[in-house]
Structures are given as structure tokens and as C-alpha cells.
Protein backbone atom coordinates (compact mmCIF):
# COMPACT_ATOMS: atom_id res chain seq x y z
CA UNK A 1 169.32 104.26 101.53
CA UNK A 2 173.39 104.72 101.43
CA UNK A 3 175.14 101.79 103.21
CA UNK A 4 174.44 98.14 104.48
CA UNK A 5 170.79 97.49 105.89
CA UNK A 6 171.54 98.02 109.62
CA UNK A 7 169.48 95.02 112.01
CA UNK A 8 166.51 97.31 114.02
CA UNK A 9 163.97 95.24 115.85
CA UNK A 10 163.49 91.38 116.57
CA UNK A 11 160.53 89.77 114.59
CA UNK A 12 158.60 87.04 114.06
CA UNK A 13 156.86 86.37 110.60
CA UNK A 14 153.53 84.41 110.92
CA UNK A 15 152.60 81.31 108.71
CA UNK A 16 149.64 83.59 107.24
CA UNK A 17 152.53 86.27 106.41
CA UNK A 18 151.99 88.81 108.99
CA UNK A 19 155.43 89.86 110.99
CA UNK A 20 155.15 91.17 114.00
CA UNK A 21 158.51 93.46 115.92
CA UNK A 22 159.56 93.58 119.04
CA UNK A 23 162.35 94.16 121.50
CA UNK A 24 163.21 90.44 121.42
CA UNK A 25 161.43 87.17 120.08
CA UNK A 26 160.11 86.36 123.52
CA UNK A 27 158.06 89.78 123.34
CA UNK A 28 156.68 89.14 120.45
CA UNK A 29 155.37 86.45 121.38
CA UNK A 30 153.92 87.37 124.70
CA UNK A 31 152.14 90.29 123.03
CA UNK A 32 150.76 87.69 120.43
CA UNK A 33 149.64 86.08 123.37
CA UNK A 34 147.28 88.51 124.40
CA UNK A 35 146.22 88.66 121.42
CA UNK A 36 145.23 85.01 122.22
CA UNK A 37 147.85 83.37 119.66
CA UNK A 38 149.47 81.24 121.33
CA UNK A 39 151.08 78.61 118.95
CA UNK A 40 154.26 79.28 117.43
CA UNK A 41 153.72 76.29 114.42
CA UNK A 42 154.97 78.13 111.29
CA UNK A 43 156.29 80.78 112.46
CA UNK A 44 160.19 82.19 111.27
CA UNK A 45 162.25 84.00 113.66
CA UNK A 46 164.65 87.05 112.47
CA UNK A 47 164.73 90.51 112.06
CA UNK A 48 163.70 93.56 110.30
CA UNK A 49 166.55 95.94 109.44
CA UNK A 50 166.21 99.90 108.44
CA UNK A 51 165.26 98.94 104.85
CA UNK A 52 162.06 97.39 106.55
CA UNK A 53 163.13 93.85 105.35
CA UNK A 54 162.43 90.91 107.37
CA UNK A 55 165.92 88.44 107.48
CA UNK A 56 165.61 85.15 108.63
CA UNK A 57 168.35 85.24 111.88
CA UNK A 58 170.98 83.50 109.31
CA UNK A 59 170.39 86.25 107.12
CA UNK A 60 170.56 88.46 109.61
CA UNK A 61 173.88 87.39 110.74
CA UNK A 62 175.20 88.19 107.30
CA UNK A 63 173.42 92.30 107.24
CA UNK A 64 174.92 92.27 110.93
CA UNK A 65 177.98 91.79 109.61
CA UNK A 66 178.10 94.25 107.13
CA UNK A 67 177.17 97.17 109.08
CA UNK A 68 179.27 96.23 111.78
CA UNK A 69 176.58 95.76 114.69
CA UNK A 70 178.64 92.08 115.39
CA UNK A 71 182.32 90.70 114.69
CA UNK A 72 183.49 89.94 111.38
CA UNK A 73 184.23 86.39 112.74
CA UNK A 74 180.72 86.09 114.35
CA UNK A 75 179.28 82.38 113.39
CA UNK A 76 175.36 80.78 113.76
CA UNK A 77 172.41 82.34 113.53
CA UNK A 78 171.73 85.86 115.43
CA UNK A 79 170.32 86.50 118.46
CA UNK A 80 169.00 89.44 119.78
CA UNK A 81 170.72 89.67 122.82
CA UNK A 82 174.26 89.87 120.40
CA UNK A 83 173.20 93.09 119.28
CA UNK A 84 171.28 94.56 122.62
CA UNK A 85 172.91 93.41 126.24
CA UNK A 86 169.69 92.09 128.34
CA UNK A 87 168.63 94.74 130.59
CA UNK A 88 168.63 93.78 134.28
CA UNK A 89 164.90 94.12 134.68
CA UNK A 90 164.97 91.30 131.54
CA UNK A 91 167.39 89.21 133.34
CA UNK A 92 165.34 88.93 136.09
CA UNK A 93 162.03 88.42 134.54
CA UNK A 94 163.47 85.61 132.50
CA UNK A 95 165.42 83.82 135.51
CA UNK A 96 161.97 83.93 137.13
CA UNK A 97 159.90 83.02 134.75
């Protein structure tokens, strides 16, 4: 791989290891859902960049960063929604509910 790890996909790493992508946190965790797993004890937020490493959302921040996906002077722990704009249709679903 040439260059910085560049941030892809939201994810949430299980206590039992297993990490899980999505679009945003919040999806993963609704498609957990139906899985029936409902409880979010344990579990570590971040996201899983090009290299397919999973960086907790400080460590994201830093990778970020570095391949320029968020200011240089950008400080606290990454969110998903500083690297993809919500979408109207998300906007809505999540004022709603």
C-alpha cells in the first residue's frame, strides 16, 4: 500500500473480537440487532481504514489526519459524520427516531 491508511467504513469491534462495518455506528448496531444482539457492553467504536485495520476513533483521528480526509487542526475523537455529511433521508430517520 503507498501512502497513509485512508478511514473507509464505521465499525464496531465486539468483546468476543468480531468487528462488524457499516455506514455509521448506529447501523451497525441496528443490523446487530436483527441479528438479536442487542447489548453494546464491551464493545469499541472506530473504524477500519483501506489497510483493513480497525482504529479505535482516537486512532482514527490521527490516520484521518494523515491522509487528509479532516483538518490538520481537527481535535477529539472521530465521528463518522466528519468524514461523510448525513444524508437527508439519515437526518430524518434520526430526528424521528
Amino acid at each position: 500500500m503507498d501512502g497513509p491508511d485512508l478511514i473507509l467504513v464505521a465499525a464496531v469491534r465486539y468483546p468476543w473480537g468480531e468487528i462488524v462495518t457499516g455506514r455509521r455506528h448506529r447501523n451497525v448496531y441496528e443490523a446487530m440487532a436483527l441479528k438479536g444482539i442487542t447489548s453494546r457492553d464491551g464493545c469499541e467504536e472506530g473504524f477500519v481504514g483501506r489497510s483493513g485495520t480497525f482504529y479505535t476513533r482516537e486512532a482514527a483521528t490521527r490516520v484521518a489526519i494523515s491522509a487528509r480526509q479532516i483538518s490538520a487542526d481537527h481535535s477529539g475523537a472521530l465521528n463518522s459524520e466528519q468524514l461523510w455529511p448525513l444524508t437527508p433521508a439519515e437526518k430524518a430517520k434520526w430526528r424521528d427516531g
